[in-house]
Protein backbone atom coordinates (compact mmCIF):
# COMPACT_ATOMS: atom_id res chain seq x y z
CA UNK A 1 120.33 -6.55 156.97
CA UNK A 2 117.60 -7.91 155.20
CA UNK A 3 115.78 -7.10 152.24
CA UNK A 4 112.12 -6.12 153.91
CA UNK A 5 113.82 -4.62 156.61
CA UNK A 6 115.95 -2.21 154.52
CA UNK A 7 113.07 -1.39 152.44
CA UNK A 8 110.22 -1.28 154.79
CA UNK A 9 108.79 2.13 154.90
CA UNK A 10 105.89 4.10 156.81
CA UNK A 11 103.01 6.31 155.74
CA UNK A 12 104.94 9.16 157.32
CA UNK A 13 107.44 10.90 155.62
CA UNK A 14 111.16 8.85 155.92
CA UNK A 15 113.69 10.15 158.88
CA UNK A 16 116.12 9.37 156.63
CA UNK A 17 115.24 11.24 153.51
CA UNK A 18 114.55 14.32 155.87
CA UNK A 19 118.29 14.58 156.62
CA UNK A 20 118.75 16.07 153.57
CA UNK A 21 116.51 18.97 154.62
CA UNK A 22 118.80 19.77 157.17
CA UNK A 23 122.14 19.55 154.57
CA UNK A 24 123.25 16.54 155.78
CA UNK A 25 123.76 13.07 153.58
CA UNK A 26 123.21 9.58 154.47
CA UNK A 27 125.65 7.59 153.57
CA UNK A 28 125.74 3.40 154.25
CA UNK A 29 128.70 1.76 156.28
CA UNK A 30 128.27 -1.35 154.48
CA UNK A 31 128.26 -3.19 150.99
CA UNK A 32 128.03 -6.58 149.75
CA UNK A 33 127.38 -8.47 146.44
CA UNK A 34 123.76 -8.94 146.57
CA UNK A 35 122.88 -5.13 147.75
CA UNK A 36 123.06 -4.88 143.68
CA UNK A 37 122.73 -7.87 142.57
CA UNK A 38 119.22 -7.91 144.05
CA UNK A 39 118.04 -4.61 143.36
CA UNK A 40 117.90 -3.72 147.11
CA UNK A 41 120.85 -0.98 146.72
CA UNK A 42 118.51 0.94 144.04
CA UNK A 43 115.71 0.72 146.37
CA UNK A 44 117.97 2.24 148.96
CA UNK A 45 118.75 5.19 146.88
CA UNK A 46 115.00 5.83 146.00
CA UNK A 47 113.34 4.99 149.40
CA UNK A 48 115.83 6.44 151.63
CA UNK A 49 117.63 9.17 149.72
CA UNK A 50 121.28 7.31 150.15
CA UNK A 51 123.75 9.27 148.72
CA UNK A 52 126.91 7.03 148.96
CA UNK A 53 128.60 4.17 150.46
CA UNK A 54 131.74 3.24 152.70
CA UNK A 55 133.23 0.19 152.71
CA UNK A 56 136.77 -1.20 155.19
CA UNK A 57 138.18 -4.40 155.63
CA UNK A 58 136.22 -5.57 158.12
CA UNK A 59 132.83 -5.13 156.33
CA UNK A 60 134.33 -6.98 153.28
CA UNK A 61 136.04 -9.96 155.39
CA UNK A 62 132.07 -10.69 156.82
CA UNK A 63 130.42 -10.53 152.91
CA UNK A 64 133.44 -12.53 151.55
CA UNK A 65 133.25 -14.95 154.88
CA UNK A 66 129.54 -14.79 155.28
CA UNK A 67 127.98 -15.89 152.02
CA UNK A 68 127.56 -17.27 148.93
CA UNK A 69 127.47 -15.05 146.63
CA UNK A 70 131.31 -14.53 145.77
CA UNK A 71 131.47 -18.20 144.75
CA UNK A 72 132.09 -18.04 141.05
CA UNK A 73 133.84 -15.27 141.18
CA UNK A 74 136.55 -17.32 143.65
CA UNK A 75 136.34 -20.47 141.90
CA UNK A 76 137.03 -18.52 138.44
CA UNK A 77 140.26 -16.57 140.47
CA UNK A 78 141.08 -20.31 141.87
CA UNK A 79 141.26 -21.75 138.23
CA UNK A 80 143.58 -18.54 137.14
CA UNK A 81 146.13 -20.25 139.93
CA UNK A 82 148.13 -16.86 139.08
CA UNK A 83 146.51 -14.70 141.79
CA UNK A 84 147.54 -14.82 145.53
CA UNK A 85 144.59 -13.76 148.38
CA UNK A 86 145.27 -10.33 148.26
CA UNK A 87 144.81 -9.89 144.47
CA UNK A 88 141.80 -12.04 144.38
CA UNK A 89 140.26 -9.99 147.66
CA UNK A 90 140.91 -6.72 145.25
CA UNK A 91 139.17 -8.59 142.05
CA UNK A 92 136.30 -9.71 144.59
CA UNK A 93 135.70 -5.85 146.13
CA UNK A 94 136.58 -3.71 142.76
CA UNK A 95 134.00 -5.80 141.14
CA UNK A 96 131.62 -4.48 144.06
CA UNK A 97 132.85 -1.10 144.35
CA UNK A 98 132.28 -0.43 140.38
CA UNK A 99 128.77 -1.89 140.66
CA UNK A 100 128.03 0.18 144.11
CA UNK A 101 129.47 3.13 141.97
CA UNK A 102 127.35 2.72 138.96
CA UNK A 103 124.79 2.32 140.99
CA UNK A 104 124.88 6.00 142.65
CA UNK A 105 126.03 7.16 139.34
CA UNK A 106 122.63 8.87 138.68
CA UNK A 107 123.67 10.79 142.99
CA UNK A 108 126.81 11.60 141.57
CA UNK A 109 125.42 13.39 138.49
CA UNK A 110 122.61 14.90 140.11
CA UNK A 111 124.18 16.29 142.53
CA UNK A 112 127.27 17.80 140.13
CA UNK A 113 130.05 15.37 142.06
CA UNK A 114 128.92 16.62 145.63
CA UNK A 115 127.43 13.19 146.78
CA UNK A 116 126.94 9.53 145.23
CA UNK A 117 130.14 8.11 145.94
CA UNK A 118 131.75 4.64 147.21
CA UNK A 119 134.98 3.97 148.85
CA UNK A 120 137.71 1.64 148.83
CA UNK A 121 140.32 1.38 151.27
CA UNK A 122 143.92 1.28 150.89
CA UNK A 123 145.42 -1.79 152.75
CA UNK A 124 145.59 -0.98 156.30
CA UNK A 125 149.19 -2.69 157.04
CA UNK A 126 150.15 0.65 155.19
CA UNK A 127 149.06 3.39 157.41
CA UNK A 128 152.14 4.67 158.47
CA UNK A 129 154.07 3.84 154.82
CA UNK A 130 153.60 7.88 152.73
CA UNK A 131 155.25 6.77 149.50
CA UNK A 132 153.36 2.87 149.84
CA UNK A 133 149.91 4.63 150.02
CA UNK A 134 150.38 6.50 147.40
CA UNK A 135 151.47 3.77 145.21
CA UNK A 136 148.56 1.44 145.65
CA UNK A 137 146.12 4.41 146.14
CA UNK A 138 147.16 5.84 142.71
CA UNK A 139 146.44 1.83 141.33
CA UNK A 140 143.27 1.10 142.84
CA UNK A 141 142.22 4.56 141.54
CA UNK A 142 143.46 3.91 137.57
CA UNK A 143 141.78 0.16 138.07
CA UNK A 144 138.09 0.66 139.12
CA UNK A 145 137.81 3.88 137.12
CA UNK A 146 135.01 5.19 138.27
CA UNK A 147 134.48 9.33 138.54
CA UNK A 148 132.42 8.72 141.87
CA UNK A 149 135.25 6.75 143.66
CA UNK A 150 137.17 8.05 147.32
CA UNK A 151 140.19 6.05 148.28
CA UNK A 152 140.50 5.75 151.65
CA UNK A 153 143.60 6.79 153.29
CA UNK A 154 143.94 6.76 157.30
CA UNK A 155 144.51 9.93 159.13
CA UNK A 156 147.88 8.86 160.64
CA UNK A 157 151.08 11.31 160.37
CA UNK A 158 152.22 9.28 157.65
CA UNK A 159 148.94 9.50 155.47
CA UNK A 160 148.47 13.16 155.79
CA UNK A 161 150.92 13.66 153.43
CA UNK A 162 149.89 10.94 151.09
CA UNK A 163 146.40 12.62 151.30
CA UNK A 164 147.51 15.95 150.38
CA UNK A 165 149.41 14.45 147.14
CA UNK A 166 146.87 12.32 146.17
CA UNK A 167 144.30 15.29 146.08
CA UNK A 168 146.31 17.22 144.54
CA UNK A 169 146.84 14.73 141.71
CA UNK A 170 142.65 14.47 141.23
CA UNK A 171 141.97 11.84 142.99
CA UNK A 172 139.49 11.90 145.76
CA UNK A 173 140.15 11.18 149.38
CA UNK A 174 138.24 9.74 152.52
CA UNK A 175 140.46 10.24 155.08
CA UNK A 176 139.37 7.99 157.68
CA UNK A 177 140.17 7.46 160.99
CA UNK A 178 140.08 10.57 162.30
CA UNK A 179 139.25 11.14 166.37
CA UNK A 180 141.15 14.47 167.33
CA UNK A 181 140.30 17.93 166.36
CA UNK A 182 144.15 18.76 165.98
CA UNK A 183 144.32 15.90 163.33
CA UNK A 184 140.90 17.16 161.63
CA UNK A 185 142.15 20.92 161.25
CA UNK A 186 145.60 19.30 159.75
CA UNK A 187 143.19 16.90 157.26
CA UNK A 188 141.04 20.18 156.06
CA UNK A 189 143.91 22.63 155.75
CA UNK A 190 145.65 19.72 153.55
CA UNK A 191 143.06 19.50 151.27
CA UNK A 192 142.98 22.94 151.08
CA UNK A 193 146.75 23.32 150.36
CA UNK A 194 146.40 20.64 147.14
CA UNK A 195 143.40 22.64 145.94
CA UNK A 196 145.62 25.50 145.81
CA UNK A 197 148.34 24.06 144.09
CA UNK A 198 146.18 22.99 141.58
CA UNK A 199 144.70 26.24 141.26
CA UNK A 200 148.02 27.88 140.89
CA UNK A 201 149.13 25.26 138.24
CA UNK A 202 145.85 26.41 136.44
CA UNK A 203 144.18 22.88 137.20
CA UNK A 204 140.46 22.22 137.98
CA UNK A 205 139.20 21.95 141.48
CA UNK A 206 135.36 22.04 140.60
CA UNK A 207 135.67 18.04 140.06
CA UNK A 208 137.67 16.87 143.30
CA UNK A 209 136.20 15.61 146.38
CA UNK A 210 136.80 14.85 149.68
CA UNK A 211 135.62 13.89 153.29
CA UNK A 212 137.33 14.03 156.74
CA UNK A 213 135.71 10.97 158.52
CA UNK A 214 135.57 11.62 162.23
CA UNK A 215 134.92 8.70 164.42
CA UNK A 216 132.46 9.10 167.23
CA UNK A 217 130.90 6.37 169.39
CA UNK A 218 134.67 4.84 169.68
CA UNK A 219 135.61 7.76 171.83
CA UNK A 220 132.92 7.17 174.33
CA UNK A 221 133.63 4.03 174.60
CA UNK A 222 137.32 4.59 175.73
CA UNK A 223 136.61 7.62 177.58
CA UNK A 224 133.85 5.92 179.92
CA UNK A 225 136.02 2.66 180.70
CA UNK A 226 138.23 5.03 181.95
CA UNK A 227 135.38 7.00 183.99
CA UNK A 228 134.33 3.61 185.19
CA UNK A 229 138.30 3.09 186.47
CA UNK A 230 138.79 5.89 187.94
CA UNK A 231 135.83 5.96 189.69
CA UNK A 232 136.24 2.03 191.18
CA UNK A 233 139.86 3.21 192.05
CA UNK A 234 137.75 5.28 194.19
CA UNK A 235 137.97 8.86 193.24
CA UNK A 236 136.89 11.33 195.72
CA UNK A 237 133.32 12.99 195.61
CA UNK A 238 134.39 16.25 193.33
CA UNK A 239 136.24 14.00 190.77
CA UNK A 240 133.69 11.50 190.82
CA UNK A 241 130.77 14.25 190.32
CA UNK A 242 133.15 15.07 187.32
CA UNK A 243 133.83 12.16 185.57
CA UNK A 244 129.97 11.07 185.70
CA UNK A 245 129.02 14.74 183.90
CA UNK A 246 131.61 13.82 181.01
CA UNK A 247 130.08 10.11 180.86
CA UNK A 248 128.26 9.25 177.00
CA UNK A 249 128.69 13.10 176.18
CA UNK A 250 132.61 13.53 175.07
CA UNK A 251 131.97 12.37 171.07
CA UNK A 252 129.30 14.57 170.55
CA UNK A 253 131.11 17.14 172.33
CA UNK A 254 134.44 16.53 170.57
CA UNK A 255 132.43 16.00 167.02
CA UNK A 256 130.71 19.09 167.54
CA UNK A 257 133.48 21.18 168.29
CA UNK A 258 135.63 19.75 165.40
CA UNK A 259 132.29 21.17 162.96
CA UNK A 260 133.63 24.65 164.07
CA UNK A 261 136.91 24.19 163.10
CA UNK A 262 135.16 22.65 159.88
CA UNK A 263 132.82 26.13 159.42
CA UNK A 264 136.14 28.13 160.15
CA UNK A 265 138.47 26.59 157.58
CA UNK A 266 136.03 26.65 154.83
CA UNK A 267 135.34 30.29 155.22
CA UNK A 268 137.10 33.84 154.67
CA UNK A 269 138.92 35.04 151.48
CA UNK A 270 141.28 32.05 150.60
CA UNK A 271 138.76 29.67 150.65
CA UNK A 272 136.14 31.95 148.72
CA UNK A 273 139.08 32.33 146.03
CA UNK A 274 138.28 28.77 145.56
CA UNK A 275 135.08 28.49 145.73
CA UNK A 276 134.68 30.56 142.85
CA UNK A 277 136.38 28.41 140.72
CA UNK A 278 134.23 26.08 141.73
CA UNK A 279 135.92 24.36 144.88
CA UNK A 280 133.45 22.01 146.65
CA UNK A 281 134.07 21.80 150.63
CA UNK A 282 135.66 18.77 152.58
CA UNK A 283 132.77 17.46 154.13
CA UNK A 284 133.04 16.16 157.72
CA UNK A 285 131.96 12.47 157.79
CA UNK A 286 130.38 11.13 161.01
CA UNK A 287 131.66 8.10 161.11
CA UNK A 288 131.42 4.77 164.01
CA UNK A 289 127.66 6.24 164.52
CA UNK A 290 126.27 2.82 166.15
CA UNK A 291 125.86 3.03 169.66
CA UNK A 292 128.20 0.74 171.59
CA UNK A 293 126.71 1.24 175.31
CA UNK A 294 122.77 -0.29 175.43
CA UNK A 295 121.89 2.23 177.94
CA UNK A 296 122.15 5.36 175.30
CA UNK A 297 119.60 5.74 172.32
CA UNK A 298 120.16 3.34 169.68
CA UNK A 299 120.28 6.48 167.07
CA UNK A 300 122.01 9.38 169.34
CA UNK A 301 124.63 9.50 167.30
CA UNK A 302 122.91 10.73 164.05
CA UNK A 303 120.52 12.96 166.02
CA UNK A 304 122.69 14.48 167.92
CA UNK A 305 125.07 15.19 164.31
CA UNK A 306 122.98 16.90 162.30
CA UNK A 307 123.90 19.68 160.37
CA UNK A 308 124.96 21.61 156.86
CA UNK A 309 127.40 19.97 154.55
CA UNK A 310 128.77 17.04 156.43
CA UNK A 311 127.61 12.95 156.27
CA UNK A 312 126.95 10.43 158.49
CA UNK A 313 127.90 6.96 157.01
CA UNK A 314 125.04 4.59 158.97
CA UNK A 315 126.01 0.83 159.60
CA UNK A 316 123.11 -1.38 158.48
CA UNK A 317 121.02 -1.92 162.10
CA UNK A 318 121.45 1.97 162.99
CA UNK A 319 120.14 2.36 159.44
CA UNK A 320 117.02 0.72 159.72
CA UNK A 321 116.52 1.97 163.59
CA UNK A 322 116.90 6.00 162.38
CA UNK A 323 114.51 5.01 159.33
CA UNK A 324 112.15 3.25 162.31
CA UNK A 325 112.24 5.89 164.95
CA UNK A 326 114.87 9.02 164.48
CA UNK A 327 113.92 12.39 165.02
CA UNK A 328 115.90 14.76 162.53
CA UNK A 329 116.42 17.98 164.01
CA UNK A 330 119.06 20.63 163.37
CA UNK A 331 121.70 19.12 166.00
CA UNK A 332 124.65 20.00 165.31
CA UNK A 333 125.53 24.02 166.17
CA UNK A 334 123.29 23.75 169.30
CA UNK A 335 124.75 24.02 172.80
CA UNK A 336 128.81 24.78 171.60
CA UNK A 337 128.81 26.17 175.23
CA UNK A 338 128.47 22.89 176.73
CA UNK A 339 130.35 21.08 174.53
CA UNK A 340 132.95 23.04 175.64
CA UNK A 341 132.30 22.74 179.34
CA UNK A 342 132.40 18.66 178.50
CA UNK A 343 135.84 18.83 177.21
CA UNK A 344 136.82 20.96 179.96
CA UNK A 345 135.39 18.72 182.56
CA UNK A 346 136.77 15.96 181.24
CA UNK A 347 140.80 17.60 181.68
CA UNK A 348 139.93 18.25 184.97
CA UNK A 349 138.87 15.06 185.99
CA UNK A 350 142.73 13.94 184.88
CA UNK A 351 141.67 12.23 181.52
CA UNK A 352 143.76 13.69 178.66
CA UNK A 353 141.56 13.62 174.92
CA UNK A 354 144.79 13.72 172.85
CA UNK A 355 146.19 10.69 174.97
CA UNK A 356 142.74 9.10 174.39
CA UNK A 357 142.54 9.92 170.26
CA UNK A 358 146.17 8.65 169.87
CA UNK A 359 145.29 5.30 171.67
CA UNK A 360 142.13 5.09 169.30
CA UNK A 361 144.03 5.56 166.08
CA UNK A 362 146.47 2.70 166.90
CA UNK A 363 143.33 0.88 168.03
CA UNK A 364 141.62 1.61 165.08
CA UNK A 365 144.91 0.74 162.53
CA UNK A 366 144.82 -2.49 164.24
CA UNK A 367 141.42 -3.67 164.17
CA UNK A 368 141.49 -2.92 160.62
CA UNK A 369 144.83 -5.01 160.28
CA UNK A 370 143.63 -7.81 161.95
CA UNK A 371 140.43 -7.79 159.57
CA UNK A 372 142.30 -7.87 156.78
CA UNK A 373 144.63 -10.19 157.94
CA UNK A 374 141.28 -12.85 158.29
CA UNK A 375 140.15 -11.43 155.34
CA UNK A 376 143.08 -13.11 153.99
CA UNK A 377 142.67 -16.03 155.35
CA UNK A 378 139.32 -16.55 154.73
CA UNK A 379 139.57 -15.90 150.63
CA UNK A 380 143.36 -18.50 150.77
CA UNK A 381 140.35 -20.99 152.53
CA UNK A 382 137.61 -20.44 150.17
């Protein structure tokens, strides 16, 4: 990403800023020191309407790695001789996640809490530890201290329930990770459940937020190496004719579909209860939005998303592509029907989505592991 690029815009009016037209908020899948030291993160909210940032260990091991600009910061940590890599990682990203958060301050206020926020990431070697994600959740929450902070917590069986504690204790949650509509109803109805107990225990709700982040291109990407498979294991002409309908089309489908659940949960009595005392939604957070497979449009994934109260958090090349060329449109609630006749295609033609989601979530706990892990490394070499 680079400064002209980000910042470059047309005489037309800005794909990106007409999201927002259609309910939906652009996020940034990225952050590093000099997107404020240089102004270019400002420019980013004024330009192109961004309205918050994610961050994960991967994106911080490549600005640590990458650059100069942590430098000082390091040698200071170095001198302190107190700190081991892990600590001085956490000094190196709090110090950008406070900036990045004062930064969207002026989102966050504007928009009464509903948008401008950044988040942090609870250390993925903990994703299947409840009472271990809470603890260092609850500490990175108390030590950057920042209103417009989500911790992020990953979807697994063990973090559900850390989710659902944390949010009930007022602190806000991206729960990330997320690839199966089973798992994304559990996620929403949790965060409803902690809303409601701090309702009952005469608490506020108006000030706590939340996002479910649902993972999209991944799933393609699994589903059609296993089209390709099947089909040079050579699958007869009716499964074949199958498994080539389902190819590129299962994450929209499977996002899509997961929306309804979304418009389903946060509707009816219960949830109007709490809207009234001034509950804000769990957002669904499009999330992995690049596209992996050259043949597909470089900005399908945020095209093809678009819709009411959710986000898509943009990686920095998509970001600049959608701003270049996207089409916004009102995406999202179109064609349910097929959607449906995708996922039903693709059962027939043998491949199981909840076997696929469940390989993606260890994939996904692992990548993030192994980032961190170099991550390490990198900051014990620097």
């Amino acid at each position: 990403m680079t400064t002209t690029s980000m910042t470059a815009s047309s005489a037309t009016a800005n794909p990106l800023k007409q999201l927002s037209s259609f309910g939906q908020s652009v996020w940034l899948d990225y952050i590093r020191r000099d997107l404020m030291t240089s102004g270019e993160l400002a420019r980013l909210i004024e330009q192109d309407g961004l309205g918050g940032m994610t961050s994960n260990p991967a994106i911080f091991e490549k600005a640590i790695s990458g650059g100069t600009e942590y430098a000082e910061l390091l040698d200071e940590l170095k001198r302190d001789g107190s700190l081991d890599a892990k600590a001085i990682y956490e000094r190196l990203a709090i110090r950008d996640i406070q900036d990045a958060a004062d930064a969207l301050r002026s989102v966050y206020d504007r928009t009464n809490g509903r948008d401008g926020y950044v988040s942090l990431e609870v250390a993925p070697f903990l994703a299947h530890q409840t009472s271990a994600t809470l603890d260092e959740a609850r500490r990175l929450w108390k030590t950057v201290a920042c209103p417009n902070l989500m911790i992020k917590v990953p979807g697994t069986s063990e973090g559900i329930p850390a989710v659902e504690t944390l949010l009930a204790e007022g602190i806000n949650v991206n729960i990330t990770l997320l690839f199966s509509q089973e798992v994304y109803e559990q996620v929403a109805r949790a965060y409803v459940r902690a809303l409601e107990k701090r309702a009952a225990e005469g608490k506020e709700v108006a000030g706590i937020a939340s996002v479910a982040s649902f993972f999209v291109s991944r799933i393609d990407t699994l589903v059609d190496s296993i089209v390709d498979q099947k089909i040079a294991a050579g699958a007869a002409a009716a499964e074949r004719e199958l498994l080539e309908s389902v190819r590129g089309k299962v994450a929209i489908a499977n996002a899509k579909l997961a929306y309804e659940s979304y418009q389903r949960i946060f509707s009816g009595a219960a949830w109007e209860a709490l809207a009234q005392k001034g509950a804000h939604t769990q957002r669904v957070l499009w999330a992995s939005t690049s596209t992996k497979n050259p043949q597909l449009r470089d900005v399908l994934y945020i095209e093809e998303l678009i819709g009411k109260d959710t986000v898509n958090t943009i990686p920095p090349a998509t970001f600049d592509a959608f701003r270049d060329h996207g089409e916004p449109r009102a995406s999202l609630e179109k064609d349910l029907a097929g959607a449906r006749e995708v996922m039903a295609n693709l059962a027939a033609a043998g491949i199981s989505i909840q076997q696929v989601t469940e390989e993606l979530v260890v994939q996904g706990v692992k990548l993030f592991e192994d980032a961190f892990e170099k991550l390490l490394k990198s900051v014990r070499e620097k």
